[in-house]
Protein backbone atom coordinates (compact mmCIF):
# COMPACT_ATOMS: atom_id res chain seq x y z
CA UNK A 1 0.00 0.00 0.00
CA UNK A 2 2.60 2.16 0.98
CA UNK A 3 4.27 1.45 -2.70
CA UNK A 4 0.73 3.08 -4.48
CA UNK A 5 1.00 5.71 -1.94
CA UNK A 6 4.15 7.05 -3.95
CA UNK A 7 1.83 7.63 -7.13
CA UNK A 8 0.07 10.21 -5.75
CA UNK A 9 2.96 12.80 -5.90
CA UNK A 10 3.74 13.79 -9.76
CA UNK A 11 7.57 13.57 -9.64
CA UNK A 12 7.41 10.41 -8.96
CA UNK A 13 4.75 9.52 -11.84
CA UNK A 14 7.56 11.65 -14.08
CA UNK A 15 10.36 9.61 -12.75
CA UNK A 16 8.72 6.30 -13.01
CA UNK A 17 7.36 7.07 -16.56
CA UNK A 18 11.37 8.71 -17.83
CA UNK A 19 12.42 5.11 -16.23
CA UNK A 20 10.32 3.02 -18.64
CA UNK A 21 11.31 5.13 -21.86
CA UNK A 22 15.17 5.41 -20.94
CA UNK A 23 14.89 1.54 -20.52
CA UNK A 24 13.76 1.22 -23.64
CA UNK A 25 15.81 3.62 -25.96
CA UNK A 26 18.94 3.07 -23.70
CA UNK A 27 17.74 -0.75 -24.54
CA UNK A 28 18.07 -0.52 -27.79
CA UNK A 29 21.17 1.77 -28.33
CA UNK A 30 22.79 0.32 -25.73
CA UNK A 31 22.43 -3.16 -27.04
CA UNK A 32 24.48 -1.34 -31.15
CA UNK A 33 26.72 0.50 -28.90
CA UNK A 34 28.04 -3.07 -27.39
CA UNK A 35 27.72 -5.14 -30.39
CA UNK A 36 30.07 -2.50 -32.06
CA UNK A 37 33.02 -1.96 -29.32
CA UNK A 38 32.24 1.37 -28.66
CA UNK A 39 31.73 2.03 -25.16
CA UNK A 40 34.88 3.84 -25.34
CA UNK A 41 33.46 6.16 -28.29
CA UNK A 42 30.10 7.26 -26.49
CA UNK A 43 32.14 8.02 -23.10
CA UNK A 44 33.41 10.48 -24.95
CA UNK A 45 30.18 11.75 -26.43
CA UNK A 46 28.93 11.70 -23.27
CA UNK A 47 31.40 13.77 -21.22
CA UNK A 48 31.93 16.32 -24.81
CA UNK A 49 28.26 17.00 -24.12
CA UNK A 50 28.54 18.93 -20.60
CA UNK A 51 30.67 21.44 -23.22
CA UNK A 52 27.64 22.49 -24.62
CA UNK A 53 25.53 22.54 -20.89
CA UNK A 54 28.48 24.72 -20.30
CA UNK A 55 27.62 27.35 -23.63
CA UNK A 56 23.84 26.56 -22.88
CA UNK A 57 23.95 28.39 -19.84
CA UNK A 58 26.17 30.74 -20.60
CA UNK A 59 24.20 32.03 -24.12
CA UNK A 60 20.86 31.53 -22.10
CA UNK A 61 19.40 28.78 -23.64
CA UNK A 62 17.92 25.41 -22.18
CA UNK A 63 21.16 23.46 -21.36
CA UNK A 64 20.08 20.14 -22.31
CA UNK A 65 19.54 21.57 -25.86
CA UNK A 66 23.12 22.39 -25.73
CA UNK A 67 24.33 19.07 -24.97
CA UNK A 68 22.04 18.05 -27.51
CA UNK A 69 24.02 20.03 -30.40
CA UNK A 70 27.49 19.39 -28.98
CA UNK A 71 26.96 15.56 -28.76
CA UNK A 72 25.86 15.14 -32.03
CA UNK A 73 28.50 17.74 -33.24
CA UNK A 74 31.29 15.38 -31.42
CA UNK A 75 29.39 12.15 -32.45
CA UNK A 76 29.60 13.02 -36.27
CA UNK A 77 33.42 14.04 -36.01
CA UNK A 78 34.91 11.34 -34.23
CA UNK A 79 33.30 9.20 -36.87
CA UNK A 80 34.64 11.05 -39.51
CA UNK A 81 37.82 11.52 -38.37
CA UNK A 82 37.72 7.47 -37.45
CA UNK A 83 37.07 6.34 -41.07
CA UNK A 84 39.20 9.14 -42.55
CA UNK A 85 42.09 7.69 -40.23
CA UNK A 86 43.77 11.22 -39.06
CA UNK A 87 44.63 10.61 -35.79
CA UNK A 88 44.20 6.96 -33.95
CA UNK A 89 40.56 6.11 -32.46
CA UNK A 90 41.79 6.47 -28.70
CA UNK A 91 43.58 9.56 -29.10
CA UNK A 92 40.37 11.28 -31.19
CA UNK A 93 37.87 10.11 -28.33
CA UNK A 94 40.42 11.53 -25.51
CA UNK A 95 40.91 14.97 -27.69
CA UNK A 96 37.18 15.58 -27.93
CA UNK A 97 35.98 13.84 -24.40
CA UNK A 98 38.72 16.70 -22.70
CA UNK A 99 37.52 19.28 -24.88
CA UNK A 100 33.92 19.33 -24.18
CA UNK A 101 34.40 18.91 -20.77
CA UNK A 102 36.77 21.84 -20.75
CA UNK A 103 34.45 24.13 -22.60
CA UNK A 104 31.74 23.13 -20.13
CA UNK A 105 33.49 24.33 -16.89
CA UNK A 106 35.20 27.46 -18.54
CA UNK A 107 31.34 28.38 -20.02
CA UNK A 108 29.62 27.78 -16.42
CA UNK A 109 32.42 29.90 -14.95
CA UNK A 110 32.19 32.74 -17.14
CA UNK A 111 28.54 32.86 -17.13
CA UNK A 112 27.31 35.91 -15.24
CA UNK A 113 25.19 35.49 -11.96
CA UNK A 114 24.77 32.36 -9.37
CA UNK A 115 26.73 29.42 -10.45
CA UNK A 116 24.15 26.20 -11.13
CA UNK A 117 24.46 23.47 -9.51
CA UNK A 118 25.95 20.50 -12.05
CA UNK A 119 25.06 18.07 -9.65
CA UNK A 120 21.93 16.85 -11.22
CA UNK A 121 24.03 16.62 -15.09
CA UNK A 122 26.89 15.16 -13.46
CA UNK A 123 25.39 12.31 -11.39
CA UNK A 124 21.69 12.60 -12.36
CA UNK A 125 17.99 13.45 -10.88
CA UNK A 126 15.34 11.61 -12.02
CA UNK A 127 13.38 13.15 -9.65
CA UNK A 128 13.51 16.38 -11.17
CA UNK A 129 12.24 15.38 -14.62
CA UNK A 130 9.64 17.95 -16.16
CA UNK A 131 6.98 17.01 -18.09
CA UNK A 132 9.27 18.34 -21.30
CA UNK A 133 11.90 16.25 -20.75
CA UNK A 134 9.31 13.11 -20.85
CA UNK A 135 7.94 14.12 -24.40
CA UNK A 136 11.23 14.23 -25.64
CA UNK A 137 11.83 10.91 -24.31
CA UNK A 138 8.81 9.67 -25.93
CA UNK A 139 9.64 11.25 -29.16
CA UNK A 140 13.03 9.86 -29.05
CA UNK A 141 12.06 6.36 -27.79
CA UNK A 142 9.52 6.23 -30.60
CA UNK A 143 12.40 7.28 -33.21
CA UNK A 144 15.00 4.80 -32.31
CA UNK A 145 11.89 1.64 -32.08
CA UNK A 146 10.92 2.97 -35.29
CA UNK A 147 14.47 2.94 -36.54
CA UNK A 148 15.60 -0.26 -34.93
CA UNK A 149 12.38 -1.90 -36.51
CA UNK A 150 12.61 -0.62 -40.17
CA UNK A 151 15.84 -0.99 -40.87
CA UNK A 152 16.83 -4.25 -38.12
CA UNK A 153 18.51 -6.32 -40.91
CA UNK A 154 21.05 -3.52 -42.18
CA UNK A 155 22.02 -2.18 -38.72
CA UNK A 156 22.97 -6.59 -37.67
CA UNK A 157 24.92 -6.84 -40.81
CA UNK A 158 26.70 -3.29 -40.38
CA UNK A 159 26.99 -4.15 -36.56
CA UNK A 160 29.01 -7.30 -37.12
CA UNK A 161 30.47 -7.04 -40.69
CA UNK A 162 30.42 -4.12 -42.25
CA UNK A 163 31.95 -5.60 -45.39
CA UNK A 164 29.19 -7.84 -46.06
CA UNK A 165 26.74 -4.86 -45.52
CA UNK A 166 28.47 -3.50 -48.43
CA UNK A 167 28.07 -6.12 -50.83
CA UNK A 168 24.27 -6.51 -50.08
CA UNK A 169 23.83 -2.89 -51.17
CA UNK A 170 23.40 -1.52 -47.73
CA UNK A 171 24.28 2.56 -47.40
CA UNK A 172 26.74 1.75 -44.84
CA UNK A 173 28.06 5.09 -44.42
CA UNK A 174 24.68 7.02 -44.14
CA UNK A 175 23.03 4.31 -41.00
CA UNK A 176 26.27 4.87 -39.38
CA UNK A 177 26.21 8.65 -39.15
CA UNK A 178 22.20 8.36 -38.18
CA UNK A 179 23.15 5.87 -35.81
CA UNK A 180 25.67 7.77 -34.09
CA UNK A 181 23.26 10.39 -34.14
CA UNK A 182 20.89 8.06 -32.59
CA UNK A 183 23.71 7.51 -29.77
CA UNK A 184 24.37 11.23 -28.79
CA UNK A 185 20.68 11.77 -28.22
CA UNK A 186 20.01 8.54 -26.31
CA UNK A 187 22.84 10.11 -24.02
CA UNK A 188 21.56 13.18 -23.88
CA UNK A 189 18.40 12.81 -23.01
CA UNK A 190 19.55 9.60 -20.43
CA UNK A 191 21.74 12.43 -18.40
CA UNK A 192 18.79 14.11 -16.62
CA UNK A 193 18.45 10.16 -15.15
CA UNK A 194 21.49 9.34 -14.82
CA UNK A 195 24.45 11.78 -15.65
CA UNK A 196 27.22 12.83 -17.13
CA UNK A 197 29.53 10.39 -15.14
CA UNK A 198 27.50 7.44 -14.95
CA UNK A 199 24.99 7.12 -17.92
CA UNK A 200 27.58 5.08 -20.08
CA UNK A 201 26.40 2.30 -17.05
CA UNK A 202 22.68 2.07 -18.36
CA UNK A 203 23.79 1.39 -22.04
CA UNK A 204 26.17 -1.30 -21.52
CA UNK A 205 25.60 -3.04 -17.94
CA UNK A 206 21.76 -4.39 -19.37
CA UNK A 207 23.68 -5.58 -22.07
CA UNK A 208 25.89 -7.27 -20.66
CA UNK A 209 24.12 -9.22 -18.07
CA UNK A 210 21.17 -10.13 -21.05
CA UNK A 211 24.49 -11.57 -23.16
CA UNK A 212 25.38 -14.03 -20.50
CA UNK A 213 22.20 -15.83 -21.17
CA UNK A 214 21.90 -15.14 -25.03
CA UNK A 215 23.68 -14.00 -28.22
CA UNK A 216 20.85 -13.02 -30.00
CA UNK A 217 20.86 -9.85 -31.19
CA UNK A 218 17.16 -9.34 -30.53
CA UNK A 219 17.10 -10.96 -27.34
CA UNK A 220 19.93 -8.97 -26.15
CA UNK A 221 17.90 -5.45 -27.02
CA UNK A 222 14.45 -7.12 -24.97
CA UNK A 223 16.45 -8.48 -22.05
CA UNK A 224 17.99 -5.03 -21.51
CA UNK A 225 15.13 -3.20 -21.78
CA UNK A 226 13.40 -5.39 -18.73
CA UNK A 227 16.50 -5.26 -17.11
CA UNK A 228 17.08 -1.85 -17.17
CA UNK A 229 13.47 -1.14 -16.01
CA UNK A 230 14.04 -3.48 -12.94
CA UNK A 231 17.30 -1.48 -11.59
CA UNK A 232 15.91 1.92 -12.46
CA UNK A 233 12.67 1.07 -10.42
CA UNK A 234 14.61 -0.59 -7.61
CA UNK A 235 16.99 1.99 -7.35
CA UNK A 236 14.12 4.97 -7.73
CA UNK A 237 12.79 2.59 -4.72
CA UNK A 238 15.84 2.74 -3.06
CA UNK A 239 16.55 6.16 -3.43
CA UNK A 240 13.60 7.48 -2.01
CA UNK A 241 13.56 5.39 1.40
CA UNK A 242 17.34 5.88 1.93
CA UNK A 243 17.13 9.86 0.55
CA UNK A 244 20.36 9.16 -1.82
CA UNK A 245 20.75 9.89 -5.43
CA UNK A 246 19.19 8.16 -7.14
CA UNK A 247 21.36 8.07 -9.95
CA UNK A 248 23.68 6.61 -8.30
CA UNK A 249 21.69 4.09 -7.05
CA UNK A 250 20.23 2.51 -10.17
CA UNK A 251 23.69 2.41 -11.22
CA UNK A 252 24.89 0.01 -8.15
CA UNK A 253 21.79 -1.73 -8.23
CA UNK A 254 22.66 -2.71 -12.17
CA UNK A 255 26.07 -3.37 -10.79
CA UNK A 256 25.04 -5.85 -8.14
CA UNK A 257 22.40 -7.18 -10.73
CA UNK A 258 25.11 -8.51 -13.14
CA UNK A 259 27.49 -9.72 -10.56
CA UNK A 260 24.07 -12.04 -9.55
CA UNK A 261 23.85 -12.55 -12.87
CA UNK A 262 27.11 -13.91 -13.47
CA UNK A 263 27.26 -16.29 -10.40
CA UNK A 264 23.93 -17.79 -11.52
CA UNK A 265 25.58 -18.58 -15.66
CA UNK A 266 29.12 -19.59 -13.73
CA UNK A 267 27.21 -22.06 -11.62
CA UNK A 268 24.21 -23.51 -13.37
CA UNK A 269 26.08 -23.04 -17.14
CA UNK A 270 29.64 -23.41 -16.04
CA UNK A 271 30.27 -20.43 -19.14
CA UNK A 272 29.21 -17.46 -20.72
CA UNK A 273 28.10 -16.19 -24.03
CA UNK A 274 29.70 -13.56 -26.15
CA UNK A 275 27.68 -10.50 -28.46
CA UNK A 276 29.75 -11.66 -31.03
C-alpha cells in the first residue's frame, strides 16, 4: 500500500514514466553501442556533451539543448575523423571527451550570476524530470523503435560485418552517421536520469548481463530493456527510502544485478556467451 502511496505525488509519476522510456531507448542503443566496441566512443560523447551545458547556460538557452548540439557535433566528427584515419581512435575520443568537458566548466564559470548546480548533469535526478523532458523521451524512444524496426537487418549486418553490408547494397556510411546520431541523443536525453559520469552504465551493464544468457541480437535489445526497467525502479525505490541519489543508485543496483547474474551462468552453465 505504501508502494501506491508514492503515485500520488507527480515527480514520482515523471520519474517512473522517464524510467520506462530510458529503458527502452537506452535498450536498444545500448544493445548497437556493445555489439560494435564502442563504449569507449560514447564516453566520450557523453562527457563532450557537458561542453555544450556549459555554452547553454552561458548564451541563455535550455542546457540540455546544448548538450544536444554538442553531442551530435562530437558524435559526427569522431566518426569522420575514425574512417578518414587522421589521428588513432583512442587519441580522437580523448581529444574531444577533454575538450567538451573543458568548454563546459570554462562556459559555467564565465557565465554571469549564481553558479548552477551541475550536480543533477553530473550524477543525475530523475526526480527532477519535467513534463518536457518526458515528451522528448517519448519522441526519441519512438524514433530509435521505429528505426531499430525498419531498418533491423542492415544495422545486424553493419553491426558485425560491415563488409558484407556493403556487398548486399546496404548505405553503410549514411546508418552509421544516423546511428551515431541516434547515440548522442540517447545520451543526452539519459543524463537528466542518470548523468554525465554514470549514464555510459545504463547502455552497456543491461547488455551485458542479457548476453550471459543469449547472443541473440534481438534478445539482447528485450532483455535489456526489462533489465534496465528493474534497476531503475529498484533503485528509484531505493533512493527514495534511503534519501540518496538516485542516480547513483540505479547504477549500483545494475552493478550488483550482473554480478548475480554472473554467479547464476558460472554455476548452473559453467560459461558465458559472447555478443559476437
Amino acid at each position: 500500500m505504501e508502494f501506491l502511496e508514492l503515485f500520488k505525488y507527480g515527480f514520482i509519476q515523471n520519474a517512473f514514466l522517464a524510467a520506462f522510456f530510458m529503458s527502452v531507448s537506452c535498450g536498444i542503443v545500448g544493445t548497437y553501442i556493445v555489439s560494435r566496441r564502442m563504449v569507449f566512443i560514447s564516453g566520450g560523447i557523453t562527457h563532450a556533451s557537458f561542453g555544450g551545458v556549459g555554452i547553454g547556460y552561458f548564451v541563455g538557452f535550455p542546457p540540455l539543448v546544448g548538450a544536444a548540439v554538442f553531442a551530435i557535433i562530437a558524435a559526427i566528427t569522431t566518426e569522420n575523423l575514425t574512417r578518414r584515419k587522421i589521428l588513432r581512435n583512442d587519441s580522437i575520443i580523448a581529444i574531444i571527451w577533454s575538450l567538451g568537458m573543458a568548454l563546459g566548466i570554462i562556459f559555467i564559470y564565465l557565465t554571469p550570476g549564481y553558479a548552477p548546480n551541475l550536480m543533477s548533469f553530473l550524477f543525475g535526478s530523475i526526480i527532477t524530470v519535467t513534463k518536457t523532458d518526458l515528451w522528448f523521451m517519448v519522441l526519441l524512444t519512438i524514433t530509435v523503435s521505429a528505426f531499430f524496426i525498419i531498418m533491423y537487418k542492415p544495422i545486424l549486418y553493419i553491426s558485425f560485418d560491415e563488409q558484407f553490408a556493403r556487398t548486399r547494397g546496404i548505405p553503410v556510411m549514411l546508418l552509421n552517421y544516423l546511428l551515431i546520431t541516434l547515440v548522442a541523443l540517447t545520451i543526452v536525453l539519459s543524463i537528466r536520469i542518470a548523468g554525465i559520469i554514470l549514464v555510459l552504465s545504463v547502455l552497456t551493464i543491461p547488455q551485458n548481463i542479457a548476453n550471459l544468457f543469449t547472443n541473440r541480437f534481438s534478445h539482447i535489445i528485450i532483455g535489456s530493456i526489462i533489465l534496465g526497467f528493474v534497476a531503475s525502479v529498484l533503485g528509484l525505490l531505493i533512493a527514495y527510502w534511503l534519501d540518496i541519489p538516485s542516480g547513483a543508485t540505479i547504477i549500483f543496483c545494475l552493478v550488483v544485478m550482473y554480478i548475480a547474474a554472473r554467479l547464476v551462468k558460472v554455476l548452473t552453465f559453467g560459461k558465458t556467451n559472447r555478443i559476437d
